[in-house]
Protein backbone atom coordinates (compact mmCIF):
# COMPACT_ATOMS: atom_id res chain seq x y z
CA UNK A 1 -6.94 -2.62 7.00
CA UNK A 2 -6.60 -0.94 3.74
CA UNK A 3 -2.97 -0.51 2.19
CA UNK A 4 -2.02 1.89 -0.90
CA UNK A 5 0.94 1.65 -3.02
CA UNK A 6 0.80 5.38 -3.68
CA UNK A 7 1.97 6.80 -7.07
CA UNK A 8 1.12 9.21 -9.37
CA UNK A 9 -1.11 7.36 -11.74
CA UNK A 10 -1.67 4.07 -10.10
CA UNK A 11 -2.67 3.14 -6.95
CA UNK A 12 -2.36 -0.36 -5.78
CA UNK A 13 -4.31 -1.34 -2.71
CA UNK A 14 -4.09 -4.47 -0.57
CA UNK A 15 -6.26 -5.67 2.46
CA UNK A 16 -5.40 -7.18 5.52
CA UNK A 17 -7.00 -8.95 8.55
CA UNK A 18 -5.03 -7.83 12.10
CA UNK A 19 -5.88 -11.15 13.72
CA UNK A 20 -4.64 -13.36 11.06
CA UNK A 21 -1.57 -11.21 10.39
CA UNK A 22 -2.19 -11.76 6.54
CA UNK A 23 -2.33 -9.58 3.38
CA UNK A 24 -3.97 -10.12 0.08
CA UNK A 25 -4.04 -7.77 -3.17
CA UNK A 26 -6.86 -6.35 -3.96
CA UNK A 27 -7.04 -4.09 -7.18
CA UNK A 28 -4.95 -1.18 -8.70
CA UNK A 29 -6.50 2.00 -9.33
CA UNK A 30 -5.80 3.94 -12.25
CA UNK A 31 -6.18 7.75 -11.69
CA UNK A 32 -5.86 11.22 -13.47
CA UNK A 33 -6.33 13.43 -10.33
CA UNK A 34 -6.08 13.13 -6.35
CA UNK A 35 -10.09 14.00 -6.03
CA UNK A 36 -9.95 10.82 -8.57
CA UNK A 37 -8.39 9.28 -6.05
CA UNK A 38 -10.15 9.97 -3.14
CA UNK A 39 -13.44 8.99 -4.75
CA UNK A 40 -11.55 5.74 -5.16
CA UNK A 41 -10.63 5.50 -1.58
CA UNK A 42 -14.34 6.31 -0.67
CA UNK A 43 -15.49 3.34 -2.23
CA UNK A 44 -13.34 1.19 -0.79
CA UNK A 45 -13.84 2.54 2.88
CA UNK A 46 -17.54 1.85 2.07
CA UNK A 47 -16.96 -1.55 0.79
CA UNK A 48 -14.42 -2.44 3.46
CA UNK A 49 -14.88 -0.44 6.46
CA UNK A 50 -11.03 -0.30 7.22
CA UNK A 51 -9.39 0.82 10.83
CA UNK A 52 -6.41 1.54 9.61
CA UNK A 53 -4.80 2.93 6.23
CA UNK A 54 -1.44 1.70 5.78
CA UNK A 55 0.96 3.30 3.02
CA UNK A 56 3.90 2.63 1.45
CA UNK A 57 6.90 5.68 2.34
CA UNK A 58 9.04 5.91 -1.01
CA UNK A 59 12.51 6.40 0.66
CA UNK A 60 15.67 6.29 -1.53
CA UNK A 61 18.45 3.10 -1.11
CA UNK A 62 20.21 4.89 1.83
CA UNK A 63 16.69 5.38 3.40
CA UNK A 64 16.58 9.34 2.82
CA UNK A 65 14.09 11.03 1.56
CA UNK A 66 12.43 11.80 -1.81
CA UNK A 67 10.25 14.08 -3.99
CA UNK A 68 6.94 11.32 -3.85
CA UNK A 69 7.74 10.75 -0.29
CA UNK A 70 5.92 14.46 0.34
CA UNK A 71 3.17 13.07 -1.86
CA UNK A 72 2.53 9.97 0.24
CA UNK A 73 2.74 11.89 3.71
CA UNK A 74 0.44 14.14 2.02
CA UNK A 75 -1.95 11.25 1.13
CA UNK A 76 -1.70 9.39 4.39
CA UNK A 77 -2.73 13.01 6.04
CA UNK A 78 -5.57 13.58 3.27
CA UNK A 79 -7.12 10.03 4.29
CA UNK A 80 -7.02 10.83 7.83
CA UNK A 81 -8.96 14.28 7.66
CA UNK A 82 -11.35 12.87 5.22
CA UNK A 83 -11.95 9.36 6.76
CA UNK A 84 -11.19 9.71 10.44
CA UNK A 85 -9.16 6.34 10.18
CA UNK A 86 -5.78 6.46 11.15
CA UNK A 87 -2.55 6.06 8.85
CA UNK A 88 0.54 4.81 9.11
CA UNK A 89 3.70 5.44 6.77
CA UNK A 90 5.87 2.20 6.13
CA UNK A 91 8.92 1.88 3.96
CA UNK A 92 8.07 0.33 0.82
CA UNK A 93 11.84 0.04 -0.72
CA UNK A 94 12.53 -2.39 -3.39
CA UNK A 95 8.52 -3.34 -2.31
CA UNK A 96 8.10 -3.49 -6.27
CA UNK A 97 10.86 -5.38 -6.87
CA UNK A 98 10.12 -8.22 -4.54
CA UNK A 99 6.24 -8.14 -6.27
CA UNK A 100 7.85 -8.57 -9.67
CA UNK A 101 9.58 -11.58 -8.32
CA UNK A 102 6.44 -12.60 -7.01
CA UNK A 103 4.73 -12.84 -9.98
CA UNK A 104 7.43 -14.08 -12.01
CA UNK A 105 7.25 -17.19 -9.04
CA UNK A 106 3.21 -17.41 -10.44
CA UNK A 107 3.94 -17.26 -14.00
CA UNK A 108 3.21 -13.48 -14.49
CA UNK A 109 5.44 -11.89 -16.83
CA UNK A 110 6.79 -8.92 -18.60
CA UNK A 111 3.62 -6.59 -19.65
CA UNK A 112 1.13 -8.79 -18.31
CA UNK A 113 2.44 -7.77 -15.16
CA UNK A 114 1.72 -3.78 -15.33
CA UNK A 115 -1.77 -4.22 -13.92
CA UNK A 116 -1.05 -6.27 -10.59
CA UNK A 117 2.38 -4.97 -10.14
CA UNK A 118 0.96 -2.14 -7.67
CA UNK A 119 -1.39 -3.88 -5.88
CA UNK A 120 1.45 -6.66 -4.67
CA UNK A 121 3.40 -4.46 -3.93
CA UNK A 122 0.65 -2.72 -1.98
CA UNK A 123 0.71 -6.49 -0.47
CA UNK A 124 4.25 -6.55 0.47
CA UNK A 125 3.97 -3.37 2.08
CA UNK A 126 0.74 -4.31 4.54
CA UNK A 127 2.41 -7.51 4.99
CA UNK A 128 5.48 -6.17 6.42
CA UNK A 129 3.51 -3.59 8.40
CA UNK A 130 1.83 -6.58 9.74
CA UNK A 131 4.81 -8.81 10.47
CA UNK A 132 6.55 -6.16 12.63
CA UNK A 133 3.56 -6.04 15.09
CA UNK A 134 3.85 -9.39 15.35
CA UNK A 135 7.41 -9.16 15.38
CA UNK A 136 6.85 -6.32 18.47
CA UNK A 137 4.20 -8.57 20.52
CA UNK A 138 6.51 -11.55 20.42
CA UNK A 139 10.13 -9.80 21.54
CA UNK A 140 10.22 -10.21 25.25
């Protein structure tokens, strides 16, 4: 599986194994344009041959939602028609957040954070998608 921390410059991506139930970064893609951005994806569906796209829903605090949320929908349905491989929106609140703490736990801080901060958070976001399927298969 591929994951995308969607935004309007940067895109972080993730990958993710459905058997083992575990996520690892995997770059962050700076971008000027969405055809930029789906030239990106291209390569990465060639490199990793993904069966599902996973991204990140911006929601606000109180779960509602907001103006990039549109833009991710859009995205998720833009990979679909263009790939074939399904997507699935997951709420990626205070995903950023908890990536920043992250790195701060591996020594990564301040600026030298800016170019993996998208990508684990792309992490965090496959890695919850991932937990509640396991979460679903294991409640009786």
């Amino acid at each position: 599986m591929l994951a995308f921390d969607f935004g309007e410059r940067r895109l972080g991506v993730a990958v993710g194994e459905l058997e083992l139930g575990m996520a690892h970064p995997l770059e962050t893609v700076t971008t000027r344009s969405d055809a930029e951005r789906l030239t990106a994806v291209e390569r990465l569906v060639r490199e990793w041959a993904p069966v599902l796209f996973v991204i990140g829903l911006p929601l606000t605090l109180e779960g509602g939602e907001q103006p990039t949320s549109k833009r991710s929908r859009r995205f998720a349905q833009r990979l679909l028609e263009r790939f074939g491989v399904p997507a699935e929106l997951v709420d990626e609140r205070l995903t950023s957040h908890s990536a920043s703490l992250a790195l701060n736990d591996a020594g990564v801080r301040g600026r030298r954070q800016k170019d993996m901060l998208d990508q684990v958070a792309a992490q965090h976001i496959l890695q919850a998608y991932l937990d509640s399927r396991r979460d679903r298969r294991e409640t009786p």
